[in-house]
PDB file of N, CA and C in Angstrom:
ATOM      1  N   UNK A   1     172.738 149.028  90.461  1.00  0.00           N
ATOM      2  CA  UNK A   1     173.355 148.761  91.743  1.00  0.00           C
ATOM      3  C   UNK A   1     174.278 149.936  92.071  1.00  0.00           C
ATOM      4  N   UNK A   2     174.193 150.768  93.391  1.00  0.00           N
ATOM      5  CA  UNK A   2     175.358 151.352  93.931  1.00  0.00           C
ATOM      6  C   UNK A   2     176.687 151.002  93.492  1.00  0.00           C
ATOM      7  N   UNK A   3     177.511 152.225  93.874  1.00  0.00           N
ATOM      8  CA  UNK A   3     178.466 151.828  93.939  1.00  0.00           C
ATOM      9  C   UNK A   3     179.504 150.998  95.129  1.00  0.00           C
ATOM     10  N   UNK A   4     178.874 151.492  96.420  1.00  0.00           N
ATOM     11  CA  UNK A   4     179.274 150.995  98.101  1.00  0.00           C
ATOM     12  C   UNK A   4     178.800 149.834  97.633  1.00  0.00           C
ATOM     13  N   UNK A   5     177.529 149.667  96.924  1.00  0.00           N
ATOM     14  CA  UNK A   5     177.053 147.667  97.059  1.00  0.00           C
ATOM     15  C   UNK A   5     178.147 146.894  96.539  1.00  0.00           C
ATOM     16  N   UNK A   6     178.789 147.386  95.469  1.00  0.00           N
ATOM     17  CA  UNK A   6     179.238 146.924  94.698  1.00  0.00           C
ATOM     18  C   UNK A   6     180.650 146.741  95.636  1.00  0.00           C
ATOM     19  N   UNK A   7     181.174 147.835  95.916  1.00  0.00           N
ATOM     20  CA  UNK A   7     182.397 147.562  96.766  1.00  0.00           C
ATOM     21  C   UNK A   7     182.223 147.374  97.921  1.00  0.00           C
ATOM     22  N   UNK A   8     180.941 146.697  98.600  1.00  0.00           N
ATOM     23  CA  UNK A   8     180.537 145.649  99.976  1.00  0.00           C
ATOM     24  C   UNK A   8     180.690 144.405  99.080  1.00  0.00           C
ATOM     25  N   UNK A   9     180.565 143.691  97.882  1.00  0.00           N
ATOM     26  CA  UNK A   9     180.424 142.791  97.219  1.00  0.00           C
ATOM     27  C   UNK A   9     181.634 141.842  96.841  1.00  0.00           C
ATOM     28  N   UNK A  10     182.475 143.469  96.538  1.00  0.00           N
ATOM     29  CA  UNK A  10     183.633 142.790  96.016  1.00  0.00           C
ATOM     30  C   UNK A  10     184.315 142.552  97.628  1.00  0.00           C
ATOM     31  N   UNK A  11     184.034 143.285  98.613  1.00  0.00           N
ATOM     32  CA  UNK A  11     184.828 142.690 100.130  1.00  0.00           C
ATOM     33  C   UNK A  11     184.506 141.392 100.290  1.00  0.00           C
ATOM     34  N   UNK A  12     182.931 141.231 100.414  1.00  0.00           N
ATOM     35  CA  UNK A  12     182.432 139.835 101.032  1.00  0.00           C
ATOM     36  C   UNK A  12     182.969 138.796 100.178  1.00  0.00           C
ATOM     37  N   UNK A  13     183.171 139.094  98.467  1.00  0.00           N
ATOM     38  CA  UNK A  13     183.897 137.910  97.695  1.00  0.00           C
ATOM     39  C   UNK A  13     185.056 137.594  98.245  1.00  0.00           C
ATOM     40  N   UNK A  14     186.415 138.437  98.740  1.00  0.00           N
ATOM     41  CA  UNK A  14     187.580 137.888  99.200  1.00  0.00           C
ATOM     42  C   UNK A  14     186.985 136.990 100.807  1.00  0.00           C
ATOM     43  N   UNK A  15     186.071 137.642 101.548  1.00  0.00           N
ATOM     44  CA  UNK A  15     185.951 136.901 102.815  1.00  0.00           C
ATOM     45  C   UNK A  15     185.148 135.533 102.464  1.00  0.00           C
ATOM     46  N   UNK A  16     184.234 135.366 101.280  1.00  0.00           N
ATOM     47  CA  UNK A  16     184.039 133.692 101.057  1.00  0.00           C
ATOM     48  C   UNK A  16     184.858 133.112 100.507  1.00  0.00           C
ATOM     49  N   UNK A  17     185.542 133.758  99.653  1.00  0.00           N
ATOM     50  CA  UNK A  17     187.064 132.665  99.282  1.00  0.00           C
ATOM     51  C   UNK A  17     187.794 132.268  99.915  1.00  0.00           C
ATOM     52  N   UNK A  18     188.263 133.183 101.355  1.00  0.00           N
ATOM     53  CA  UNK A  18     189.061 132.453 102.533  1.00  0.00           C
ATOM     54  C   UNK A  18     187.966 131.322 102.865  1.00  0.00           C
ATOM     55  N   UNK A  19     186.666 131.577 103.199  1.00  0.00           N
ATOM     56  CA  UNK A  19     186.031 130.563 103.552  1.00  0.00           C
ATOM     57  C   UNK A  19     186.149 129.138 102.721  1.00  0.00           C
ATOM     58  N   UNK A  20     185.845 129.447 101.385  1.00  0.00           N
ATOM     59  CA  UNK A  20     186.398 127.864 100.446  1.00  0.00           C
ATOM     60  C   UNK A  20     187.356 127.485 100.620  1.00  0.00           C
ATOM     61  N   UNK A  21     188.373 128.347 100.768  1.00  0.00           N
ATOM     62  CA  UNK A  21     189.727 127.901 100.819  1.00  0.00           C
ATOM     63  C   UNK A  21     189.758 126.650 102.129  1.00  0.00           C
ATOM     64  N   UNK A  22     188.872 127.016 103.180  1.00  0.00           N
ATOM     65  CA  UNK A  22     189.476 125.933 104.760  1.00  0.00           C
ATOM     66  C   UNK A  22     187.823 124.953 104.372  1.00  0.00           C
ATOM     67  N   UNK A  23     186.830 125.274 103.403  1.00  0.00           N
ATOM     68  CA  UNK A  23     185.897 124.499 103.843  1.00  0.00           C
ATOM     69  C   UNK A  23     186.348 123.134 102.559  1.00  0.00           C
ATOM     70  N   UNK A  24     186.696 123.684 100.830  1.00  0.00           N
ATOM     71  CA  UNK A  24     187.402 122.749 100.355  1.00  0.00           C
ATOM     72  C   UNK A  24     188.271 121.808 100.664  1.00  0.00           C
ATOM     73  N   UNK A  25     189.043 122.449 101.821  1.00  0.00           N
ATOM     74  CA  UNK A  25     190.535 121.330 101.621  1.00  0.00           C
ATOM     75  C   UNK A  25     189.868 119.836 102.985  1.00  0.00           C
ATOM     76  N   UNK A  26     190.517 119.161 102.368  1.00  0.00           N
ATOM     77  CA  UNK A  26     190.515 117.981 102.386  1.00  0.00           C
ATOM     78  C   UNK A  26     190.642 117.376 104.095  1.00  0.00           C
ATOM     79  N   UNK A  27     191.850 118.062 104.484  1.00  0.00           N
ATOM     80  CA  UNK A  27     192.291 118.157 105.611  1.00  0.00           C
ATOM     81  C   UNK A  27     191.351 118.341 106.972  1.00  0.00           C
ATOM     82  N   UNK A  28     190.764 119.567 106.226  1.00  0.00           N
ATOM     83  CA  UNK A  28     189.747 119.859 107.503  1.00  0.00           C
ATOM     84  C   UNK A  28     188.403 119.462 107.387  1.00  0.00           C
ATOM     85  N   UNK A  29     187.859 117.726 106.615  1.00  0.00           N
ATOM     86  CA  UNK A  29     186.960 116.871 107.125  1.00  0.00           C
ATOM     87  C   UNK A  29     187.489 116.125 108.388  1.00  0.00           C
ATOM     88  N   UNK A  30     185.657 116.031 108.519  1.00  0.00           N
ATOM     89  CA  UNK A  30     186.035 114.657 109.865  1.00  0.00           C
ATOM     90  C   UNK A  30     186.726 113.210 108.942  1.00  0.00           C
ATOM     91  N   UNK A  31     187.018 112.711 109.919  1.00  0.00           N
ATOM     92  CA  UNK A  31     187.793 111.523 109.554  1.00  0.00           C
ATOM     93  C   UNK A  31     188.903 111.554 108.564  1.00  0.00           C
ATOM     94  N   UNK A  32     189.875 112.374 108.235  1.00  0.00           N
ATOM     95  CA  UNK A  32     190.951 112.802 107.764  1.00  0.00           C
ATOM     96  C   UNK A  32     191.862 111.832 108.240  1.00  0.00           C
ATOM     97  N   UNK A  33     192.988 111.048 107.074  1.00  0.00           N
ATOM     98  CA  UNK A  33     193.325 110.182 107.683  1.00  0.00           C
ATOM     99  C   UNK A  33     193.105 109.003 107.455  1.00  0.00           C
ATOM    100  N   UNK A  34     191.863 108.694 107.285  1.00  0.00           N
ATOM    101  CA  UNK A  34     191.039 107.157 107.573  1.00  0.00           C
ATOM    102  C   UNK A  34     190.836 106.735 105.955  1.00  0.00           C
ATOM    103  N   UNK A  35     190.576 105.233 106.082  1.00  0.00           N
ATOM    104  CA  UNK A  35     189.959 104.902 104.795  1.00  0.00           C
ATOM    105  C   UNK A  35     188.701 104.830 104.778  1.00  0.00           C
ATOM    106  N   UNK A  36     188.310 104.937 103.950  1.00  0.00           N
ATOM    107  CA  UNK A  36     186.269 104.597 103.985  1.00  0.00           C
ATOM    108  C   UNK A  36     186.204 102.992 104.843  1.00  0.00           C
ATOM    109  N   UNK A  37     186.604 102.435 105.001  1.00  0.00           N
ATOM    110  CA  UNK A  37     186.221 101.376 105.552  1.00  0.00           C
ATOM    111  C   UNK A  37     186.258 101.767 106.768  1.00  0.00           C
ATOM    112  N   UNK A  38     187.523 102.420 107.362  1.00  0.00           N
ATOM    113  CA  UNK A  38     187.716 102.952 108.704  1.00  0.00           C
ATOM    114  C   UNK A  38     186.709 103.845 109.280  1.00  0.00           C
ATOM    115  N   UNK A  39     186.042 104.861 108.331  1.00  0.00           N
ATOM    116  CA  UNK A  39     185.481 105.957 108.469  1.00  0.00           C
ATOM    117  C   UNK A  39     184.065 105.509 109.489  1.00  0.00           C
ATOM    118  N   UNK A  40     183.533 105.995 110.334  1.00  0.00           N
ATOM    119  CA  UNK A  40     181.894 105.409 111.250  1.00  0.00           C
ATOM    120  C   UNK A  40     181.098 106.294 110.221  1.00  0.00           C
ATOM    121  N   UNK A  41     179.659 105.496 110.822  1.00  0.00           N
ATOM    122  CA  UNK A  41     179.005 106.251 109.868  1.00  0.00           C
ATOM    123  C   UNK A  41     178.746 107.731 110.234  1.00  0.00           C
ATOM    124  N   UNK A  42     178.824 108.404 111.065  1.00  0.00           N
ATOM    125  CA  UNK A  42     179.131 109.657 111.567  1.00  0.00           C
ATOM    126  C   UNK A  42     179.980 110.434 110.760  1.00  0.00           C
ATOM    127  N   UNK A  43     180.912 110.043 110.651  1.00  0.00           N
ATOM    128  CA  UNK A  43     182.435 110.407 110.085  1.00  0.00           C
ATOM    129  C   UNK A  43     182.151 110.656 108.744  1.00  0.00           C
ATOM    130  N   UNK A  44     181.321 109.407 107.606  1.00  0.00           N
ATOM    131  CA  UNK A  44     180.819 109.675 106.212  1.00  0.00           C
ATOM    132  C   UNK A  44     180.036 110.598 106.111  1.00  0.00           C
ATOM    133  N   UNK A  45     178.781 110.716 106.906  1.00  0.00           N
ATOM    134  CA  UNK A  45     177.663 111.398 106.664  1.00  0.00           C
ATOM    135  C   UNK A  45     178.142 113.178 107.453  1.00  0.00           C
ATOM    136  N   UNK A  46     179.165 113.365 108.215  1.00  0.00           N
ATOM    137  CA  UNK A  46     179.586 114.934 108.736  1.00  0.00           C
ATOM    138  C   UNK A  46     180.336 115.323 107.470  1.00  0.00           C
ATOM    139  N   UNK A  47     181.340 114.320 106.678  1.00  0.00           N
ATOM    140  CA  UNK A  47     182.265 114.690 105.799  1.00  0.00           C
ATOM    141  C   UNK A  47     181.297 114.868 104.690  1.00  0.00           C
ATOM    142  N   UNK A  48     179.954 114.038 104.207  1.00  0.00           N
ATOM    143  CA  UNK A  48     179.007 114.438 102.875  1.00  0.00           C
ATOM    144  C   UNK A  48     179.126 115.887 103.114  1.00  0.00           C
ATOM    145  N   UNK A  49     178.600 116.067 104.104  1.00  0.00           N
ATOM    146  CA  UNK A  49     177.796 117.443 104.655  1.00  0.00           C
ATOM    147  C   UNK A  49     178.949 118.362 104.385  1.00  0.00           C
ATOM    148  N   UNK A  50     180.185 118.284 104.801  1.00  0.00           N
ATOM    149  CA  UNK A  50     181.508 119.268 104.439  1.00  0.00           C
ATOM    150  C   UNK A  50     181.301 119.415 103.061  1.00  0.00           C
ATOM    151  N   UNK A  51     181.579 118.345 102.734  1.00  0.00           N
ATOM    152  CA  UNK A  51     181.651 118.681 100.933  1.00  0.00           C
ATOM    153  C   UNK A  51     180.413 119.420 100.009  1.00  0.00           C
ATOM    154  N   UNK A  52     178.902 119.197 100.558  1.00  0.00           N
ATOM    155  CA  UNK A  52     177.714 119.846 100.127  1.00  0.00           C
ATOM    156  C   UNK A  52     178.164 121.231 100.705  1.00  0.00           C
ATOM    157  N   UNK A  53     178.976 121.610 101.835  1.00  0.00           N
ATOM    158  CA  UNK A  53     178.621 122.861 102.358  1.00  0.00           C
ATOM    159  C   UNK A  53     179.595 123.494 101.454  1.00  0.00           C
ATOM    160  N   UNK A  54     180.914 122.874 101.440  1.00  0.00           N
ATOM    161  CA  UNK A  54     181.794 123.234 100.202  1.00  0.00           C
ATOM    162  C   UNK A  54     181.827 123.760  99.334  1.00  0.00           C
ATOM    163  N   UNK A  55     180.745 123.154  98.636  1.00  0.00           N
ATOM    164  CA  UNK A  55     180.142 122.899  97.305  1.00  0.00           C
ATOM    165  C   UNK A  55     179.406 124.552  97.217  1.00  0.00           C
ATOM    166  N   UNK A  56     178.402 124.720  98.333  1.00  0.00           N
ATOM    167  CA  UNK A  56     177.874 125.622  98.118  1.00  0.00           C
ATOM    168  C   UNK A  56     178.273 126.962  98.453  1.00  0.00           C
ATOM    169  N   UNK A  57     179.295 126.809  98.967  1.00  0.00           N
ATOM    170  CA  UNK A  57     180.345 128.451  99.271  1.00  0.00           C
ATOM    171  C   UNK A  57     180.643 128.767  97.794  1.00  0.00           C
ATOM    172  N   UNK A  58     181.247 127.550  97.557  1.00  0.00           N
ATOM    173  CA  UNK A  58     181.694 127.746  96.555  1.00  0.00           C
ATOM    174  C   UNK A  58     181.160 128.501  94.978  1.00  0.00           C
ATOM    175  N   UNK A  59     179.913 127.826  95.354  1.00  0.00           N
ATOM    176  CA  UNK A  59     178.759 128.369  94.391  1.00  0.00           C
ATOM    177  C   UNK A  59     178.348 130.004  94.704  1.00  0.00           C
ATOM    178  N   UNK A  60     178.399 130.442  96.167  1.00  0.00           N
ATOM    179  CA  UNK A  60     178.122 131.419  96.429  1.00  0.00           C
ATOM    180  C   UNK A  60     179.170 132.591  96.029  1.00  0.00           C
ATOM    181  N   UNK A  61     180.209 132.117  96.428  1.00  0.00           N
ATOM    182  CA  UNK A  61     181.108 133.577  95.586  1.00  0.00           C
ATOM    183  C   UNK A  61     181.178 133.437  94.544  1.00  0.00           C
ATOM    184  N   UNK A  62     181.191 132.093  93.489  1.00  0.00           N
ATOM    185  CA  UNK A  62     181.129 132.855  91.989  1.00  0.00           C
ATOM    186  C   UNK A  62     179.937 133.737  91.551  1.00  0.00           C
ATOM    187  N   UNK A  63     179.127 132.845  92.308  1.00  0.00           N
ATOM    188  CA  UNK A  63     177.930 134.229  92.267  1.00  0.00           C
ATOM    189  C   UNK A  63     177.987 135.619  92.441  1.00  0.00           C
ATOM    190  N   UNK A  64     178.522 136.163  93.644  1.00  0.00           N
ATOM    191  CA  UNK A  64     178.917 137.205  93.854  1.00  0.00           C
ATOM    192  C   UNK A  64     180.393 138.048  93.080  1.00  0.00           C
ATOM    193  N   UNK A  65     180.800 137.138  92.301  1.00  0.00           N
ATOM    194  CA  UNK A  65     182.043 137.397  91.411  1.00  0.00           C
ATOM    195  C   UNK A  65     181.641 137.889  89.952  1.00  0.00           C
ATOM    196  N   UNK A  66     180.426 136.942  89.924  1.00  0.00           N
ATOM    197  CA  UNK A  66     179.713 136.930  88.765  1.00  0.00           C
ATOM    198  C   UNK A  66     178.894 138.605  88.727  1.00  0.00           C
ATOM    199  N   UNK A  67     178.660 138.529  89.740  1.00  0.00           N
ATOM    200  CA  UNK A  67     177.756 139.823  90.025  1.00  0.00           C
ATOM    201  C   UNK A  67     178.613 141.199  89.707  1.00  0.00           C
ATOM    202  N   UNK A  68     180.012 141.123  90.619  1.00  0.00           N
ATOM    203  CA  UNK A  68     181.013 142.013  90.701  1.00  0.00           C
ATOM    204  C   UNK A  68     181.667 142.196  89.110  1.00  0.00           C
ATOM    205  N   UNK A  69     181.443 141.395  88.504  1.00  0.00           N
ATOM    206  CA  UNK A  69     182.186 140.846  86.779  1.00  0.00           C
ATOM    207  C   UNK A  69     181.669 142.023  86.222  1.00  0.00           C
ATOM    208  N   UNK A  70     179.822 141.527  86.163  1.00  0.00           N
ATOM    209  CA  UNK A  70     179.113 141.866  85.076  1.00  0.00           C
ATOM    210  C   UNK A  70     179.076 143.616  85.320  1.00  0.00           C
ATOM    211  N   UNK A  71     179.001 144.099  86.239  1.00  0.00           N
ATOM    212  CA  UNK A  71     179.279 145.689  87.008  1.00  0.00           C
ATOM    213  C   UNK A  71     180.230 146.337  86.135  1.00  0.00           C
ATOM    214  N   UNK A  72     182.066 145.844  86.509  1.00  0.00           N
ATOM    215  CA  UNK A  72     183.308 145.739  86.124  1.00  0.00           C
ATOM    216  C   UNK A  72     183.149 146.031  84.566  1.00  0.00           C
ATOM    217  N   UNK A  73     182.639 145.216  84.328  1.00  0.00           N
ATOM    218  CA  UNK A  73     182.805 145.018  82.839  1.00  0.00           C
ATOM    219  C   UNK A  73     182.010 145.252  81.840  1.00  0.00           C
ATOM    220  N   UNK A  74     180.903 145.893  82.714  1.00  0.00           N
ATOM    221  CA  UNK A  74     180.052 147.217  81.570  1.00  0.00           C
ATOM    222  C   UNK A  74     178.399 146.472  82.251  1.00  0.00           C
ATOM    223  N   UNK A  75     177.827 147.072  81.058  1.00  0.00           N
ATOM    224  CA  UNK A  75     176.310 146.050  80.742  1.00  0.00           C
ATOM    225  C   UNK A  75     176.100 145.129  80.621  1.00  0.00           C
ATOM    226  N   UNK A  76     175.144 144.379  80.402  1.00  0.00           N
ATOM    227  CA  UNK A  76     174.209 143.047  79.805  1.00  0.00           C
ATOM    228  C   UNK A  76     174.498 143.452  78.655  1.00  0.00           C
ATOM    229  N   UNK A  77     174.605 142.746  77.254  1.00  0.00           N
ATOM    230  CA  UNK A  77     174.604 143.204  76.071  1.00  0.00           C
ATOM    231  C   UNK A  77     173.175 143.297  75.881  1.00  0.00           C
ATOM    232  N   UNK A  78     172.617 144.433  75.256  1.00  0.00           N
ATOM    233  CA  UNK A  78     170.689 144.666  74.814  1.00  0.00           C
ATOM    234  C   UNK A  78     170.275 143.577  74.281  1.00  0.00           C
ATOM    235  N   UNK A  79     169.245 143.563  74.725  1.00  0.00           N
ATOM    236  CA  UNK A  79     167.942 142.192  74.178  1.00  0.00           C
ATOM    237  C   UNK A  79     168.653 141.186  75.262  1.00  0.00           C
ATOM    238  N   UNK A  80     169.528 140.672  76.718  1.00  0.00           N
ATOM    239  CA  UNK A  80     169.532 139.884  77.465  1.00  0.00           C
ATOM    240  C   UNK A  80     168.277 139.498  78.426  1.00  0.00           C
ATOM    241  N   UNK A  81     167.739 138.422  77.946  1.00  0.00           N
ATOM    242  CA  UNK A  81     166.715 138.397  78.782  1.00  0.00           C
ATOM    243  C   UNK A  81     166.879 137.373  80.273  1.00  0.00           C
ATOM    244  N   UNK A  82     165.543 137.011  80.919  1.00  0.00           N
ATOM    245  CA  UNK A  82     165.684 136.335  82.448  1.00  0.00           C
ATOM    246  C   UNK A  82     166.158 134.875  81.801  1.00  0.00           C
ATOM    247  N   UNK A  83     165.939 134.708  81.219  1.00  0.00           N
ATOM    248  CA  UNK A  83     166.407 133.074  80.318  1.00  0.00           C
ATOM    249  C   UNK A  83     168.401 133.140  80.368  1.00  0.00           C
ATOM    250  N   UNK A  84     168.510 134.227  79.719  1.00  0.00           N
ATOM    251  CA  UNK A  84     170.150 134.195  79.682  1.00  0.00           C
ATOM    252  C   UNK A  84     170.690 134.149  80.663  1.00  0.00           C
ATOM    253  N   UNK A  85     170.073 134.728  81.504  1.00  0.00           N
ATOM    254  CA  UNK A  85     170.824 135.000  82.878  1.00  0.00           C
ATOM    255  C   UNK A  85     170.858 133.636  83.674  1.00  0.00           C
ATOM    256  N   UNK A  86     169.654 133.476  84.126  1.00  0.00           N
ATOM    257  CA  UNK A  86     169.710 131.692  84.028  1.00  0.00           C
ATOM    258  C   UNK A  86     170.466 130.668  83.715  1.00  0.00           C
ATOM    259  N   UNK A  87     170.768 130.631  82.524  1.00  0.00           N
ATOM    260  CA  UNK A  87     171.550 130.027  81.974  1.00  0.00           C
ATOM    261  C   UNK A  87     173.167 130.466  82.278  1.00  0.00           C
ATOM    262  N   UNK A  88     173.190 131.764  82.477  1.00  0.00           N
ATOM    263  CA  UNK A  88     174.281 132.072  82.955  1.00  0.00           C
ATOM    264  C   UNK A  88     175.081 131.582  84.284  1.00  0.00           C
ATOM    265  N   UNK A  89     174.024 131.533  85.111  1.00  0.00           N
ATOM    266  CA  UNK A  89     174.099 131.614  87.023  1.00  0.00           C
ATOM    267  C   UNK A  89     174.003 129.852  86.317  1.00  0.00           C
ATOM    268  N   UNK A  90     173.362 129.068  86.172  1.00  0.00           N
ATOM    269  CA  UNK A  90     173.608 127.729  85.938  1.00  0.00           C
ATOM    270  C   UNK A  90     174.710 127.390  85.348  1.00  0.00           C
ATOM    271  N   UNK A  91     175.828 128.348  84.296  1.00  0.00           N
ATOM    272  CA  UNK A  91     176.818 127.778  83.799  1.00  0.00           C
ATOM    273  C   UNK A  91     177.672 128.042  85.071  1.00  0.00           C
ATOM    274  N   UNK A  92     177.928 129.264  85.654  1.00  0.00           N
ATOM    275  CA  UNK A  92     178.536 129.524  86.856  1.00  0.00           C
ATOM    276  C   UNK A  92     178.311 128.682  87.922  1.00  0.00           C
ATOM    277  N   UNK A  93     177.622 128.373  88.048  1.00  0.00           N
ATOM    278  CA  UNK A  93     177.456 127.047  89.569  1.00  0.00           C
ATOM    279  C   UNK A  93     177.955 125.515  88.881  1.00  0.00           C
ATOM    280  N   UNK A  94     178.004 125.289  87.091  1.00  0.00           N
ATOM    281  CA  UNK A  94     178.477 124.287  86.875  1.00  0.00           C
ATOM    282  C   UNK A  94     180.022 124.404  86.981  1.00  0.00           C
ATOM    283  N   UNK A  95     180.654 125.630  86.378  1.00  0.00           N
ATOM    284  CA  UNK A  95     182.227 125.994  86.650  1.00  0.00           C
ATOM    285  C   UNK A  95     182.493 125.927  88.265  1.00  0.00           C
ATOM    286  N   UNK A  96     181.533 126.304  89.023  1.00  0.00           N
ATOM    287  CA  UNK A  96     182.260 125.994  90.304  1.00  0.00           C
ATOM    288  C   UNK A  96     182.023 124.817  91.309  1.00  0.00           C
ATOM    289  N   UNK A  97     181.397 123.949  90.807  1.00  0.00           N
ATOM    290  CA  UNK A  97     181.388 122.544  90.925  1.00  0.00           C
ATOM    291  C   UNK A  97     182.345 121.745  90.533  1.00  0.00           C
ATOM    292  N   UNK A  98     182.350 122.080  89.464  1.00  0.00           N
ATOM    293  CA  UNK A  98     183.970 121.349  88.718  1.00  0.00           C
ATOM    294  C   UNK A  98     185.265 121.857  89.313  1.00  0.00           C
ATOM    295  N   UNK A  99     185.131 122.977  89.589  1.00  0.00           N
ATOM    296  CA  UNK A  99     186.694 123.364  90.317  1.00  0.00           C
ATOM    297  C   UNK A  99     186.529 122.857  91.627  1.00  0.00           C
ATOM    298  N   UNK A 100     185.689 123.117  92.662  1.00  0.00           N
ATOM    299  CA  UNK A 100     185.653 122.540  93.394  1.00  0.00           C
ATOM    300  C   UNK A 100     186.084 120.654  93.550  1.00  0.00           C
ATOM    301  N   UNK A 101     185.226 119.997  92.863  1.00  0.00           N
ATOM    302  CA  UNK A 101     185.454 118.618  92.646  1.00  0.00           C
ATOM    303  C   UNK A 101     186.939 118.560  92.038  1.00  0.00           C
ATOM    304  N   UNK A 102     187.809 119.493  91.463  1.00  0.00           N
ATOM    305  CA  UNK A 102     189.218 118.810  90.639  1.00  0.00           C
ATOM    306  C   UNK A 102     190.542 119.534  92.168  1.00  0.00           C
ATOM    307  N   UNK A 103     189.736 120.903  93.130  1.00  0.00           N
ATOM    308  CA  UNK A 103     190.344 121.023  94.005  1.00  0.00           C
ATOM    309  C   UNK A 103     190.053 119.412  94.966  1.00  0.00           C
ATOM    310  N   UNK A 104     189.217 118.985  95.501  1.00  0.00           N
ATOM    311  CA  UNK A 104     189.051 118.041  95.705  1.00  0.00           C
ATOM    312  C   UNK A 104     190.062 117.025  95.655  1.00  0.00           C
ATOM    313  N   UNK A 105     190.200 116.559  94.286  1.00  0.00           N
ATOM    314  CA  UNK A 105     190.952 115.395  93.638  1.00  0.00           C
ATOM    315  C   UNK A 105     192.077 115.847  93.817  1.00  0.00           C
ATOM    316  N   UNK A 106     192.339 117.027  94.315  1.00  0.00           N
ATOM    317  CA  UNK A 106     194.354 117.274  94.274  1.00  0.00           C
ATOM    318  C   UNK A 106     194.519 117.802  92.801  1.00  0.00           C
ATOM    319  N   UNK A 107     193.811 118.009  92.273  1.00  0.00           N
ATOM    320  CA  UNK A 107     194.578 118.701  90.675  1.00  0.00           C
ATOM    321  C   UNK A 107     194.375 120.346  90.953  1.00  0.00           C
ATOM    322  N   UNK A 108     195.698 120.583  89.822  1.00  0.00           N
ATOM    323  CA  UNK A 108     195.339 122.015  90.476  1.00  0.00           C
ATOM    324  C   UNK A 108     194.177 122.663  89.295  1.00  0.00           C
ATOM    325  N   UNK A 109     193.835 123.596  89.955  1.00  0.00           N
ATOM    326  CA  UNK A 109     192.759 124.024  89.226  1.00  0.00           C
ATOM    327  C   UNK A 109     192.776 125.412  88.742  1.00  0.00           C
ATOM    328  N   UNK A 110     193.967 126.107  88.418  1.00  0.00           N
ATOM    329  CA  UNK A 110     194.354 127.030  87.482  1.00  0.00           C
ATOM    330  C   UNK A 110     195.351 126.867  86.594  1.00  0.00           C
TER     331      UNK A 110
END
């Protein structure tokens, strides 16, 4: 990878983190405020959709963090194959599910 890719990469990571930052918080679902009983079904099914979209910003810059990391911080160690990596980008979308879900819950998550 370039080096400009790399530092277009690391820009677009700070501009999706502002994005998690307003698509996570809580505040800015529909029906904010309300209890689930209160909520229409409009109101549940726009707020799922916040939280899936959430979810997947979220997933998207560790990706791109992940990307910016592995650059940063040298090579693949030799013999990494398409399996590791895999497993890698799957542990990374599980870490940012969980932060996401404990930002969610109000805990802090550093």
């Amino acid at each position: 990878m370039r080096l400009d890719q790399i530092e277009r990469l690391k820009a677009l990571s700070e501009g999706l983190a502002d994005v998690v930052l307003d698509e996570a918080n809580p505040k800015n679902w529909p029906g904010t405020g309300k209890t689930l009983a209160e909520l229409t079904r409009d109101e549940r099914g726009d707020r799922h959709w916040c939280k899936k979209n959430a979810a997947a910003t979220m997933t998207l810059l560790v990706k791109v963090m992940s990307i910016t990391g592995h650059v940063q911080g040298g090579t693949l160690p030799g013999g990494t194959t398409e399996e590791d990596l895999d497993a890698m980008q799957d542990k990374a979308e599980r870490e940012a599910t969980a932060l996401l879900e404990r930002a969610q819950a109000g805990v802090h998550v550093h």
